[in-house]
C-alpha atoms as a PDB file:
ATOM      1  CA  UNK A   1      -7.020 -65.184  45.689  1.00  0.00           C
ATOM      2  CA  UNK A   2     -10.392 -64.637  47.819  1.00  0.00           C
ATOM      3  CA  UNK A   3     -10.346 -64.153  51.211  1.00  0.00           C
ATOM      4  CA  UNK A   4     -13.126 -64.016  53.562  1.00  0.00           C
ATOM      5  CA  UNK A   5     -11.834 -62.443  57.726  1.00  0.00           C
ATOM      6  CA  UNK A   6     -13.944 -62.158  60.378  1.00  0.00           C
ATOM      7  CA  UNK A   7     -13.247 -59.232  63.026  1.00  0.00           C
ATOM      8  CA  UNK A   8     -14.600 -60.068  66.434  1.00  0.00           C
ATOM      9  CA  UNK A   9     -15.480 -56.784  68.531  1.00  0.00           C
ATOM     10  CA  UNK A  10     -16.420 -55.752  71.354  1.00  0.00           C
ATOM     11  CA  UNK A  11     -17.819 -52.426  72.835  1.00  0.00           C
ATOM     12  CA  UNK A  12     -15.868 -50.234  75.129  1.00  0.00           C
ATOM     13  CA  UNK A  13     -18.723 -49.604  76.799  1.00  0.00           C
ATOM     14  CA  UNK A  14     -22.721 -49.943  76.047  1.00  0.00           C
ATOM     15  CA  UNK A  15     -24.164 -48.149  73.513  1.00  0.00           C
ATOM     16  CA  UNK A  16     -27.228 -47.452  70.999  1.00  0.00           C
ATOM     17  CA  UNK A  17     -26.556 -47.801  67.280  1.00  0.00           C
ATOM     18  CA  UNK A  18     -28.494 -47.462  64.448  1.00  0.00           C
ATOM     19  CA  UNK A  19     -29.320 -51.905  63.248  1.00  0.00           C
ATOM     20  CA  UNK A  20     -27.927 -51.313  59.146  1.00  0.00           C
ATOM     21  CA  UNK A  21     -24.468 -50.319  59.852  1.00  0.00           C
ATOM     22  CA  UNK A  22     -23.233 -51.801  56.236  1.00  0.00           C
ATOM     23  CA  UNK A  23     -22.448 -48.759  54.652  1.00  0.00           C
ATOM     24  CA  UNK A  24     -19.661 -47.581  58.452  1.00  0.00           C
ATOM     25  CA  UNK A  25     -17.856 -50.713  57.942  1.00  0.00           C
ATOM     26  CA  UNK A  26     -17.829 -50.049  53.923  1.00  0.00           C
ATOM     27  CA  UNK A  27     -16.395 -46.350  54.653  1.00  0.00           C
ATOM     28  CA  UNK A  28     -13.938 -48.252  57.613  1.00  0.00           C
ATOM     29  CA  UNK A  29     -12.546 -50.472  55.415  1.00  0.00           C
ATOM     30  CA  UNK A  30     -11.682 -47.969  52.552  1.00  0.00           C
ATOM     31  CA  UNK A  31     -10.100 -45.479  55.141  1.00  0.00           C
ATOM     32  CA  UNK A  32      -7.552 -48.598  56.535  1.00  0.00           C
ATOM     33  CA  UNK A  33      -6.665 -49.540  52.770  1.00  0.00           C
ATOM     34  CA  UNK A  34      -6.429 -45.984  51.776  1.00  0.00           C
ATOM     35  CA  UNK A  35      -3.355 -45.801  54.726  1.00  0.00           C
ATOM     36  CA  UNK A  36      -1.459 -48.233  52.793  1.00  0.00           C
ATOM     37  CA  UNK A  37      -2.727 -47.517  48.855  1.00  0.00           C
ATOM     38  CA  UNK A  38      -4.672 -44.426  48.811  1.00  0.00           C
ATOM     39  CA  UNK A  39      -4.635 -45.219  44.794  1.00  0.00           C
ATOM     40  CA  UNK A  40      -6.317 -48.453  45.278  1.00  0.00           C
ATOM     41  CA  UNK A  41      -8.880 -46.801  47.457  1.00  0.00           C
ATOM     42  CA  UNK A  42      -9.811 -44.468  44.831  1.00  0.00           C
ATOM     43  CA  UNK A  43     -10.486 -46.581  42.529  1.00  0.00           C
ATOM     44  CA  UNK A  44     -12.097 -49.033  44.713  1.00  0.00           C
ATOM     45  CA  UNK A  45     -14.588 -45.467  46.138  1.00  0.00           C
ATOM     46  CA  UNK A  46     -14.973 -44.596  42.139  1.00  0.00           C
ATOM     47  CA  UNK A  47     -15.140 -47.519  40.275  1.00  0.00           C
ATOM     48  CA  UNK A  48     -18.835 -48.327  38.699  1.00  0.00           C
ATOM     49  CA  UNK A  49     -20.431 -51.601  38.557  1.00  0.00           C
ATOM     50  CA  UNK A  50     -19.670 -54.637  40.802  1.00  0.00           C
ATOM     51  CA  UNK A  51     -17.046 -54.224  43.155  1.00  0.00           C
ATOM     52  CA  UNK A  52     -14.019 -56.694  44.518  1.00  0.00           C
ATOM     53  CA  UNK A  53     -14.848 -56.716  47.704  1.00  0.00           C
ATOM     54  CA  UNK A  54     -17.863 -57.083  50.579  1.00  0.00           C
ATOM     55  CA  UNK A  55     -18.073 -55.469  53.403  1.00  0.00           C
ATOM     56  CA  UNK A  56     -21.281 -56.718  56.185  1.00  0.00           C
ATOM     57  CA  UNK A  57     -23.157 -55.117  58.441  1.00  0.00           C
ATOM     58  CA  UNK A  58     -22.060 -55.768  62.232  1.00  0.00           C
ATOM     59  CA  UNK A  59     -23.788 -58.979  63.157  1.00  0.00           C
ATOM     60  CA  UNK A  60     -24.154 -60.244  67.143  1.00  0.00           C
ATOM     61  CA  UNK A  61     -26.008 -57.607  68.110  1.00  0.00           C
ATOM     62  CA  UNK A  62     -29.321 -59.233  68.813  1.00  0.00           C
ATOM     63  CA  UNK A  63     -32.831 -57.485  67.908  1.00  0.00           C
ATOM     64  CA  UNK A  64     -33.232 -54.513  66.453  1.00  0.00           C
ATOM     65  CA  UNK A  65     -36.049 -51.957  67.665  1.00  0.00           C
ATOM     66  CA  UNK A  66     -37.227 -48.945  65.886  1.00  0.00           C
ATOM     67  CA  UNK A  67     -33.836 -49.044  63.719  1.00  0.00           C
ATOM     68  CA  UNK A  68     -31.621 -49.260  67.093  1.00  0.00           C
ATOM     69  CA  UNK A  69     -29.946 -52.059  68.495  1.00  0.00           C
ATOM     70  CA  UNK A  70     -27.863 -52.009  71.411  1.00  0.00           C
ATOM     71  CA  UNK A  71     -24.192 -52.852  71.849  1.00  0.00           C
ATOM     72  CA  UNK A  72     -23.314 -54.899  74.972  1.00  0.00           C
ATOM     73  CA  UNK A  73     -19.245 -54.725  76.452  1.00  0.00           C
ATOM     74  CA  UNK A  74     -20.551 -58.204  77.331  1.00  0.00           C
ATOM     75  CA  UNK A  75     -21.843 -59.317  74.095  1.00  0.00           C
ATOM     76  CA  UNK A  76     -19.169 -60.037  71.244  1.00  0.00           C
ATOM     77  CA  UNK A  77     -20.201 -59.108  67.637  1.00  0.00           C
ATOM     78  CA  UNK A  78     -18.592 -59.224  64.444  1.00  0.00           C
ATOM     79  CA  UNK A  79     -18.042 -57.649  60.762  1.00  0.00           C
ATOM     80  CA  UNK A  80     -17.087 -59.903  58.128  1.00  0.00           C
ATOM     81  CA  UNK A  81     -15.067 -58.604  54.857  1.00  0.00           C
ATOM     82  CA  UNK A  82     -14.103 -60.990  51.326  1.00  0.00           C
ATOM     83  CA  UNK A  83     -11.948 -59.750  48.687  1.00  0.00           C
ATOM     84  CA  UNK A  84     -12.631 -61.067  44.824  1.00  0.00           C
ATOM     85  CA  UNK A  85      -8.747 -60.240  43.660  1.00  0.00           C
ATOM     86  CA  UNK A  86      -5.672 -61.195  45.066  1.00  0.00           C
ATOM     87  CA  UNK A  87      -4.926 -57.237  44.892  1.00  0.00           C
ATOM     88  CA  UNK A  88      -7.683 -56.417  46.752  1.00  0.00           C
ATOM     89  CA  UNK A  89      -7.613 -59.611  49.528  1.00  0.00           C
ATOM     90  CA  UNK A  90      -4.103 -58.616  50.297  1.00  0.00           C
ATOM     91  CA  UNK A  91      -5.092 -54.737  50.799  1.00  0.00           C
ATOM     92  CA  UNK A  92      -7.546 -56.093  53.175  1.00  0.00           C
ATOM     93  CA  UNK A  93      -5.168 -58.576  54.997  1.00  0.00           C
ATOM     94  CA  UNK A  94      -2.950 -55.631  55.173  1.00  0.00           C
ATOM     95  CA  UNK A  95      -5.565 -53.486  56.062  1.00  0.00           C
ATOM     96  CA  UNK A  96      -6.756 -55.622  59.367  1.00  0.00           C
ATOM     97  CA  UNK A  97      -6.302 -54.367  62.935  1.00  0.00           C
ATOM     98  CA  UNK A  98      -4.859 -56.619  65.543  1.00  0.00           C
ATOM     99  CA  UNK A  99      -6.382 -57.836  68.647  1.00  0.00           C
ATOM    100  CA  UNK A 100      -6.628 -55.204  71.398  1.00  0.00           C
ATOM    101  CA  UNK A 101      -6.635 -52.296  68.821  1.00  0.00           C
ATOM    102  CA  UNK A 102      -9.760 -50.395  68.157  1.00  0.00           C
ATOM    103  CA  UNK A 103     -12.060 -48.986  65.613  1.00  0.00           C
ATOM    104  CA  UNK A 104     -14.379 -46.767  65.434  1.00  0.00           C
ATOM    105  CA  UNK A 105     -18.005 -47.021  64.031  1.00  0.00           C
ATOM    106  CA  UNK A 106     -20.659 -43.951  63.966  1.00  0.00           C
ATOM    107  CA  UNK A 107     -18.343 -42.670  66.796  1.00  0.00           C
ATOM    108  CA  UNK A 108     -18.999 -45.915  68.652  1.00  0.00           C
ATOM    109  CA  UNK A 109     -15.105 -47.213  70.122  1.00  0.00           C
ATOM    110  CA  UNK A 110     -14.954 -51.202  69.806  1.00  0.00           C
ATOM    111  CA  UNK A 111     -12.231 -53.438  70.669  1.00  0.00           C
ATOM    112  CA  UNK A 112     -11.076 -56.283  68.347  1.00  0.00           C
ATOM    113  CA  UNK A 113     -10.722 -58.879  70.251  1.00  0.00           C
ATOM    114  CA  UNK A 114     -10.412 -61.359  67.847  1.00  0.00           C
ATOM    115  CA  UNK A 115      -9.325 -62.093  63.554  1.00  0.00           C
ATOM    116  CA  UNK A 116      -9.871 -65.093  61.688  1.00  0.00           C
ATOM    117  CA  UNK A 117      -8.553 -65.647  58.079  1.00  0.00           C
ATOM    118  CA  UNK A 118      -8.696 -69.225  58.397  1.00  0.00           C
ATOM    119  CA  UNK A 119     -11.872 -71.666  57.734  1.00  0.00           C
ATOM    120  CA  UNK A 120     -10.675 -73.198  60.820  1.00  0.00           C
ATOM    121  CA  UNK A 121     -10.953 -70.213  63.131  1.00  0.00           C
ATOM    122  CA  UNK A 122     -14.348 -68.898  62.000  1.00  0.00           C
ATOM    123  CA  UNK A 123     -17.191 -70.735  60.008  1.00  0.00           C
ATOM    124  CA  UNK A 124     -17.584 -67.247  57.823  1.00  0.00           C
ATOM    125  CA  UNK A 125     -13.514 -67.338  57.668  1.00  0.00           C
ATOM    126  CA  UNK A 126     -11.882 -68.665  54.441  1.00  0.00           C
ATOM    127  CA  UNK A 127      -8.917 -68.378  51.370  1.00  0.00           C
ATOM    128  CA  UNK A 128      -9.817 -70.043  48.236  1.00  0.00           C
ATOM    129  CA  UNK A 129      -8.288 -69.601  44.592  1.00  0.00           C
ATOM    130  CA  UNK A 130     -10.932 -69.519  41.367  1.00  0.00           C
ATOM    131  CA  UNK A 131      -8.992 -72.360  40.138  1.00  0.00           C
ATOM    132  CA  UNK A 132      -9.763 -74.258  43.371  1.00  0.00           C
ATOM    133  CA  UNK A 133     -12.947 -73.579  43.149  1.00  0.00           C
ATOM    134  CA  UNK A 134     -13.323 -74.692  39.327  1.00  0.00           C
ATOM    135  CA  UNK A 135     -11.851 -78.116  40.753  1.00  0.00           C
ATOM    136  CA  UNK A 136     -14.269 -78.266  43.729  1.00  0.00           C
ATOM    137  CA  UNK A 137     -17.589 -77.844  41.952  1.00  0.00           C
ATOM    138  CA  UNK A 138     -17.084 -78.688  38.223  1.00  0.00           C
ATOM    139  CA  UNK A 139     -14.129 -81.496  37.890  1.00  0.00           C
ATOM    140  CA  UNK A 140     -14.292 -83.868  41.051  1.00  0.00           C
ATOM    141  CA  UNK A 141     -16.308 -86.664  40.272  1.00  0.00           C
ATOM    142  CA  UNK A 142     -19.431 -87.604  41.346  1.00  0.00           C
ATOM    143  CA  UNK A 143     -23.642 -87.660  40.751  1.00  0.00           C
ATOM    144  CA  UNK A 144     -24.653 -85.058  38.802  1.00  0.00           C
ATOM    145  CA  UNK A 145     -26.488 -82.293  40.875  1.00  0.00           C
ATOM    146  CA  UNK A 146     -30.215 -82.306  40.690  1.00  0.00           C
ATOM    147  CA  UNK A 147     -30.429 -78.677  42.723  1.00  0.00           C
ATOM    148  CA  UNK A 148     -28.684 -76.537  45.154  1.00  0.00           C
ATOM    149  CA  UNK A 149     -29.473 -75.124  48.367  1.00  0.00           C
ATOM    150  CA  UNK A 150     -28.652 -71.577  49.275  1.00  0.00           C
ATOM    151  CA  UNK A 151     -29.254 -69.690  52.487  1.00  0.00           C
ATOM    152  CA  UNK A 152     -29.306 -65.970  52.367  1.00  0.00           C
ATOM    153  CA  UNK A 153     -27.739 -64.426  55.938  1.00  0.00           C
ATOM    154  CA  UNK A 154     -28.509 -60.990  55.671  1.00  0.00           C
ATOM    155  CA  UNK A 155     -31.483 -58.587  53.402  1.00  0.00           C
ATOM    156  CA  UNK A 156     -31.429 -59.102  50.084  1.00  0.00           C
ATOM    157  CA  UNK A 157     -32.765 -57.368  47.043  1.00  0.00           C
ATOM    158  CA  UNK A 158     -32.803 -57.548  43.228  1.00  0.00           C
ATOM    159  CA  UNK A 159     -34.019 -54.118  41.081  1.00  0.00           C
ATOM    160  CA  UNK A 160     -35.987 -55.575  37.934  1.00  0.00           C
ATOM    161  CA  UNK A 161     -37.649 -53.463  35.370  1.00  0.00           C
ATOM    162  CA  UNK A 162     -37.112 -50.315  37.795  1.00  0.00           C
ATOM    163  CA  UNK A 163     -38.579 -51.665  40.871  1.00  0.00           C
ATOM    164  CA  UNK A 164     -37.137 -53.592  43.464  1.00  0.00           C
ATOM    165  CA  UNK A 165     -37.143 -57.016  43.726  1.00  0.00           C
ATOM    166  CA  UNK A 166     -37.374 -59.037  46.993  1.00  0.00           C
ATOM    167  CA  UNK A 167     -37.288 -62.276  46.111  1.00  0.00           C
ATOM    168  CA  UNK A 168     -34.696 -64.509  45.123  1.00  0.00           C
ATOM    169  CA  UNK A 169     -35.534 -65.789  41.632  1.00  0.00           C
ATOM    170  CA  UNK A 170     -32.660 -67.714  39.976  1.00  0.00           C
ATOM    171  CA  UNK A 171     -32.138 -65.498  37.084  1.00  0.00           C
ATOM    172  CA  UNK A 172     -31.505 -62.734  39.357  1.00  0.00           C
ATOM    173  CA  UNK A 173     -29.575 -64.574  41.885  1.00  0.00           C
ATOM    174  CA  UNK A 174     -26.707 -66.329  39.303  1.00  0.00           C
ATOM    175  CA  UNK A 175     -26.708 -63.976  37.157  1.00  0.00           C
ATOM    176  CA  UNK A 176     -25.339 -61.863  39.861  1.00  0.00           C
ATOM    177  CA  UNK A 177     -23.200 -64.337  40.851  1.00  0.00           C
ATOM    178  CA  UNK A 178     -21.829 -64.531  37.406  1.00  0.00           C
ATOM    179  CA  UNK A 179     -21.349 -61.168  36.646  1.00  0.00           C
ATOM    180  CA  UNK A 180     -18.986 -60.770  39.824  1.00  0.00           C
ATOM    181  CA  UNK A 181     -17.014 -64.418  38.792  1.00  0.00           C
ATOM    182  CA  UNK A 182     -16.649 -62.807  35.167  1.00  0.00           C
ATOM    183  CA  UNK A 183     -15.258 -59.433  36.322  1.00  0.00           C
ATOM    184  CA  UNK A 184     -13.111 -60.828  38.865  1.00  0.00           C
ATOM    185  CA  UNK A 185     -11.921 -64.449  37.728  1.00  0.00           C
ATOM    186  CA  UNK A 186      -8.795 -64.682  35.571  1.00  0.00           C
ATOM    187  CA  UNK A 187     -11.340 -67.998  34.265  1.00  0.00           C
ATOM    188  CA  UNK A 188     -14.064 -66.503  32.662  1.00  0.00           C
ATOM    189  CA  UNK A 189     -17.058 -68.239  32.974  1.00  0.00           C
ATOM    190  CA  UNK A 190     -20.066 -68.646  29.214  1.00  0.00           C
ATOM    191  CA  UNK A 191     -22.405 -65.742  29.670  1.00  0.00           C
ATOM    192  CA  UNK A 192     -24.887 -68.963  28.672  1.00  0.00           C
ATOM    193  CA  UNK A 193     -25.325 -69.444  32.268  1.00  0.00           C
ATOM    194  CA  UNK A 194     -27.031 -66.648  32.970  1.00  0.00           C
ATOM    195  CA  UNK A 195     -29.820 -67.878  29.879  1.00  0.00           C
ATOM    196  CA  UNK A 196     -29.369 -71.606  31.783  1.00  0.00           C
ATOM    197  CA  UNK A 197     -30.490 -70.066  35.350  1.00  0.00           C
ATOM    198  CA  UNK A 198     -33.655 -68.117  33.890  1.00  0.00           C
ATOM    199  CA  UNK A 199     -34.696 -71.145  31.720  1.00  0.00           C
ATOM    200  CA  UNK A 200     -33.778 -74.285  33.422  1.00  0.00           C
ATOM    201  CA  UNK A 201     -33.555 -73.341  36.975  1.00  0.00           C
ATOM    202  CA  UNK A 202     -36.668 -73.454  39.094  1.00  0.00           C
ATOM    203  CA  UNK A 203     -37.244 -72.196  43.018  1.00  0.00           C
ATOM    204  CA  UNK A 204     -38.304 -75.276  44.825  1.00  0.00           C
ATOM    205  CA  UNK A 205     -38.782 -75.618  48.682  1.00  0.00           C
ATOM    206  CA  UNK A 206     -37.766 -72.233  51.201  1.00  0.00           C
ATOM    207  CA  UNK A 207     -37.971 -70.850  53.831  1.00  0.00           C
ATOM    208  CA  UNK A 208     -37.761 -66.718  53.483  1.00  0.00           C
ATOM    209  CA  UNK A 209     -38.581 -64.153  55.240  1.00  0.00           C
ATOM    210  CA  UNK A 210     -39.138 -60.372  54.865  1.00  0.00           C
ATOM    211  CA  UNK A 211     -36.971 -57.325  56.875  1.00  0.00           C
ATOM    212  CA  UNK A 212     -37.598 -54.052  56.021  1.00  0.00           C
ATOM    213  CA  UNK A 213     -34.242 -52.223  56.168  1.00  0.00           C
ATOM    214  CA  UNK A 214     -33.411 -48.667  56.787  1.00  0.00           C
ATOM    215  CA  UNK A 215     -29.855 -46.837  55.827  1.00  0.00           C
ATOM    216  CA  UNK A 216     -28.237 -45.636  58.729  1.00  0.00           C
ATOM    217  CA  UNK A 217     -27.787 -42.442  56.562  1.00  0.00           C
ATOM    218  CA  UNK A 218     -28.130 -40.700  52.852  1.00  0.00           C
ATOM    219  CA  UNK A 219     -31.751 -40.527  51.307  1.00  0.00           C
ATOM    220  CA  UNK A 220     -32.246 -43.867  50.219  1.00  0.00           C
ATOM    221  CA  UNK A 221     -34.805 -44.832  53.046  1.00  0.00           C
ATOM    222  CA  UNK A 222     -35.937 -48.349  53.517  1.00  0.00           C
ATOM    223  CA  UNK A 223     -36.025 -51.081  51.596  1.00  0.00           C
ATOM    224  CA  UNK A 224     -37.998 -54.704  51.753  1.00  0.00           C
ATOM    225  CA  UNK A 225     -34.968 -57.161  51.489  1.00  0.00           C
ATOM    226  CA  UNK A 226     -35.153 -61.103  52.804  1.00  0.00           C
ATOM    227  CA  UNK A 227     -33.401 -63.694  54.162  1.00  0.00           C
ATOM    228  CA  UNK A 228     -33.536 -67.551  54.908  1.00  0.00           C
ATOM    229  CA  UNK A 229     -33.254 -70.412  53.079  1.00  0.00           C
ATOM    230  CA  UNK A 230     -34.208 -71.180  49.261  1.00  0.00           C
ATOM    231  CA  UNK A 231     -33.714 -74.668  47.215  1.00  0.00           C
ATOM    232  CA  UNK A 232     -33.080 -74.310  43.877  1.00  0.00           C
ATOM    233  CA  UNK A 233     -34.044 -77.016  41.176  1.00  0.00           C
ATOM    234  CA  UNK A 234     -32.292 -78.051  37.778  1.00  0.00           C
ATOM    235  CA  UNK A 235     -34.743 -78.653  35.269  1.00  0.00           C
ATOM    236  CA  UNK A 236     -32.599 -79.794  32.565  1.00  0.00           C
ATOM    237  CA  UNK A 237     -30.324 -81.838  34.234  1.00  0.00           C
ATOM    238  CA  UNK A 238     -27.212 -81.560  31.662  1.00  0.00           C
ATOM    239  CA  UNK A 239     -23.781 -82.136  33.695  1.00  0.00           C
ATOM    240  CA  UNK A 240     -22.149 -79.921  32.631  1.00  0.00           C
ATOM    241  CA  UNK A 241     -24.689 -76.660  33.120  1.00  0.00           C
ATOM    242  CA  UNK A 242     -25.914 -77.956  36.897  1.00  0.00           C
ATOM    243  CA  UNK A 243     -21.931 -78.147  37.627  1.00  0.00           C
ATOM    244  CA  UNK A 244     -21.492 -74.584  36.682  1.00  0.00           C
ATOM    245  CA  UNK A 245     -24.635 -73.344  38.711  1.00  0.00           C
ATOM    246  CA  UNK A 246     -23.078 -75.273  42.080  1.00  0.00           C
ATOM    247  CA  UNK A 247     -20.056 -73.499  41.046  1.00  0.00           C
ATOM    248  CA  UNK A 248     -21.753 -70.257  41.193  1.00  0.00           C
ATOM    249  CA  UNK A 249     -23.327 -70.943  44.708  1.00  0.00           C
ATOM    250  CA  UNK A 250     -20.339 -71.570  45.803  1.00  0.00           C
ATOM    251  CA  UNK A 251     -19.295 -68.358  44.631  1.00  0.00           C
ATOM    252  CA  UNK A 252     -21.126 -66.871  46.938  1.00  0.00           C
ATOM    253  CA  UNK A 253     -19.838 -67.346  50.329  1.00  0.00           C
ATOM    254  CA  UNK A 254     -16.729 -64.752  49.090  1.00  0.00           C
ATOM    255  CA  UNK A 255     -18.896 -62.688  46.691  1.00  0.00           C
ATOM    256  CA  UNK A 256     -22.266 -62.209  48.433  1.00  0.00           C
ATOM    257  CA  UNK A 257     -25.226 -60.021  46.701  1.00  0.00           C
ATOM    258  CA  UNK A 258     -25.178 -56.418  47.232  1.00  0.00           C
ATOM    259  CA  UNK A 259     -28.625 -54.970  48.505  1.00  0.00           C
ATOM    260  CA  UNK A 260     -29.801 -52.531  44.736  1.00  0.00           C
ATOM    261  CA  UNK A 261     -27.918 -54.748  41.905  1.00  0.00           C
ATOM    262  CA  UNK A 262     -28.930 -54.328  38.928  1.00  0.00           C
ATOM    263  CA  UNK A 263     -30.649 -57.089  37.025  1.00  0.00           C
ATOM    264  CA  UNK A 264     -31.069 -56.999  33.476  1.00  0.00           C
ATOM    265  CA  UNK A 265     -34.360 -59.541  32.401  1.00  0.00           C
ATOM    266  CA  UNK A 266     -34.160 -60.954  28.647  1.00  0.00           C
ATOM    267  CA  UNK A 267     -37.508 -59.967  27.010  1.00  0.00           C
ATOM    268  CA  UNK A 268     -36.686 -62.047  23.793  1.00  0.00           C
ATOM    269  CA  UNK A 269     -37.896 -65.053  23.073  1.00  0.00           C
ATOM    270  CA  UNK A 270     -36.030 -67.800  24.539  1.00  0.00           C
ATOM    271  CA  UNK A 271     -35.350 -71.497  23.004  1.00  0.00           C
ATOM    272  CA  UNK A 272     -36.922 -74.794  25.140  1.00  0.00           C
ATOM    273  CA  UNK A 273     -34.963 -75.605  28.264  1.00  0.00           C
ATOM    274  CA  UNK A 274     -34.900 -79.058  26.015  1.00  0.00           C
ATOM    275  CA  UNK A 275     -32.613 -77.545  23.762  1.00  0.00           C
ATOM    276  CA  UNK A 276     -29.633 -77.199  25.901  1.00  0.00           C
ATOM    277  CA  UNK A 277     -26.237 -77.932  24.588  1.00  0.00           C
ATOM    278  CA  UNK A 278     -22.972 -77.676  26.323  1.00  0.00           C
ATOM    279  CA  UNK A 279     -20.685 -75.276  24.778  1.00  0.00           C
ATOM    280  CA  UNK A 280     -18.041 -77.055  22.222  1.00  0.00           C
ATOM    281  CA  UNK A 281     -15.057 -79.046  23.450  1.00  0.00           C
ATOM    282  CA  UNK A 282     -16.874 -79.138  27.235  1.00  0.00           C
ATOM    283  CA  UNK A 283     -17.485 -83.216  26.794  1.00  0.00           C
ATOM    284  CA  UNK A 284     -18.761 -83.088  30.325  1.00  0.00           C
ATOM    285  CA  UNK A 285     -16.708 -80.927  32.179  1.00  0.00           C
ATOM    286  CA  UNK A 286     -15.626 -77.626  32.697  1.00  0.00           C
ATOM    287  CA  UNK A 287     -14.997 -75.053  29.704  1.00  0.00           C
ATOM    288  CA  UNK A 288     -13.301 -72.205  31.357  1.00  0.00           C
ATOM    289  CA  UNK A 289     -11.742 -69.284  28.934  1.00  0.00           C
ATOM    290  CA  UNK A 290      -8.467 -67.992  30.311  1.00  0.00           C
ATOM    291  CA  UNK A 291      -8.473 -63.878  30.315  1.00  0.00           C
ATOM    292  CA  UNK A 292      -5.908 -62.069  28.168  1.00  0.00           C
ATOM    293  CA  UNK A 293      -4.994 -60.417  31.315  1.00  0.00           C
ATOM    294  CA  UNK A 294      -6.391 -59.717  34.901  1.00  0.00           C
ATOM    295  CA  UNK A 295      -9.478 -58.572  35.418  1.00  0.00           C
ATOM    296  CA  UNK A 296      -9.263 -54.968  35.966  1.00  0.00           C
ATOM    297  CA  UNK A 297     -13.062 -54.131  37.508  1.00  0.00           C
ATOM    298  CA  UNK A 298     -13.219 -53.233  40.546  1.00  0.00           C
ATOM    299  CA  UNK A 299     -21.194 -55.704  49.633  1.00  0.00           C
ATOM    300  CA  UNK A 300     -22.839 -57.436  51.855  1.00  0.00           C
ATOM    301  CA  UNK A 301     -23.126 -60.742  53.648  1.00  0.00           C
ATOM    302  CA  UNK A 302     -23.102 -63.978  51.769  1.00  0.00           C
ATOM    303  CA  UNK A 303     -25.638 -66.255  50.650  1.00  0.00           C
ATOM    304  CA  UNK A 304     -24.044 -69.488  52.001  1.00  0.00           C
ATOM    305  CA  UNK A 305     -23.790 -72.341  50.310  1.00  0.00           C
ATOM    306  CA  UNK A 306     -25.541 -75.738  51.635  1.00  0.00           C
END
């Protein structure tokens, strides 16, 4: 199951914060779950690579100056939090305060004054299964897709070749998306996608725009990341490949990009986009491998899909 919740907050009373607050709500969330299943929050603090879950920074609280922004008892704001497995969307269901309660951020008290689980309570609210979302994207009928329009919410950055990465080429983009479907999906998903995205996708029209973002603590520093609005063309217009790349935006309103991933470039030679050919028994629509068992792997806010 994935499950996107919004927590609406507000301030006890005003108060300076530092603007990148990701990493407080992270730490937050892992304390609550680690009341109920201290052994899932181990391994969700330990575990390497992608992990089930996002966590955002606190959004609503307007413009930030020199690395501050100001909280307002006047002013809602919000933290929004998606979980990839069914274990770890019901630790965080479990995990959620209820309205009137408090919690506590960088020693800041905040009321929750608000929760929404539902798509009809929040727009950044949702539940969806993979299997719905196979269904959704890849089997309903209809034209085939000639591109796909994402819009990134919060700072977002790709590493490359040691360096980081702001910009939001499609290679980088769903191939991170794919890497979180295929560690967390019990459908697993041909790692041929991630060769369709680098050779038959193309950026087309956006709208981006650069934030330089500083950690509200560690020695990381800052870091160029962007947001906005990017259009994404298929070049080789096969039905079945531009099915699975809408499925993978789609992806992304529960699984998000996380601000450092990793991205891993192929430097071998590649075939011709022309030479594109589904993978056996697809005949147009989806070929989905079913996992031997659950996934077992263990963020930020969403690109949204438009």
């Amino acid at each position: 199951m994935l499950l996107a919740t919004v927590i609406t907050l507000a301030p006890v009373e005003p108060a300076s914060v530092p603007a990148a607050l990701g990493r407080a709500v992270h730490a937050w969330l892992l304390d609550r779950i680690e009341g109920a299943d201290a052994s899932l929050a181990r391994r969700l603090h330990e575990g390497e690579g992608p992990r089930p879950f996002t966590a955002s920074n606190l959004w609503g609280t307007g413009r930030a100056r020199e690395g501050k922004v100001t909280l307002d008892p006047e002013r809602p704001c919000w933290v929004r939090l998606t979980g990839l497995t069914e274990e770890v969307s019901g630790a965080i269901e479990r995990a959620l305060p209820a309205e009137g309660e408090h919690m506590t951020l960088v020693g800041v008290l905040l009321r929750v004054t608000g929760i929404a689980t539902e798509a009809g309570q929040h727009p950044w609210a949702g539940r969806a299964d993979y299997a719905d979302l196979v269904q959704r994207y890849t089997l309903t009928p209809g034209q085939r897709p000639r591109g796909v329009t994402l819009r990134f919410a919060s700072p977002t950055l790709f590493r490359s070749g040691g360096r980081d990465l702001p910009l939001p080429l499609p290679a980088s983009v769903f191939g991170g998306y794919l890497r979180k479907w295929n560690g967390f999906s019990p459908l697993a998903l041909p790692e041929e996608a991630r060769r369709y995205a680098e050779e038959c996708v193309a950026l087309g029209r956006f709208k981006l725009r650069s934030h330089l973002v500083s950690f509200e603590q560690g020695s990381k520093g800052a870091h160029v990341g962007f947001t906005g609005q990017t259009r994404f063309r298929f070049l080789v217009g096969d039905a079945y490949w531009t099915r699975v790349m809408l499925l993978l935006a789609g992806y992304a309103f529960w699984a998000g990009i996380p601000h450092h991933r990793r991205v891993r470039t192929n430097a071998g030679g590649a075939e011709s986009g022309t030479g594109w050919r589904r993978p056996p028994g697809s005949a147009g629509g989806s070929t989905l491998r079913l996992k031997s068992k659950a996934p077992s792997g263990l963020g930020e806010e969403p690109a949204g899909l438009r």
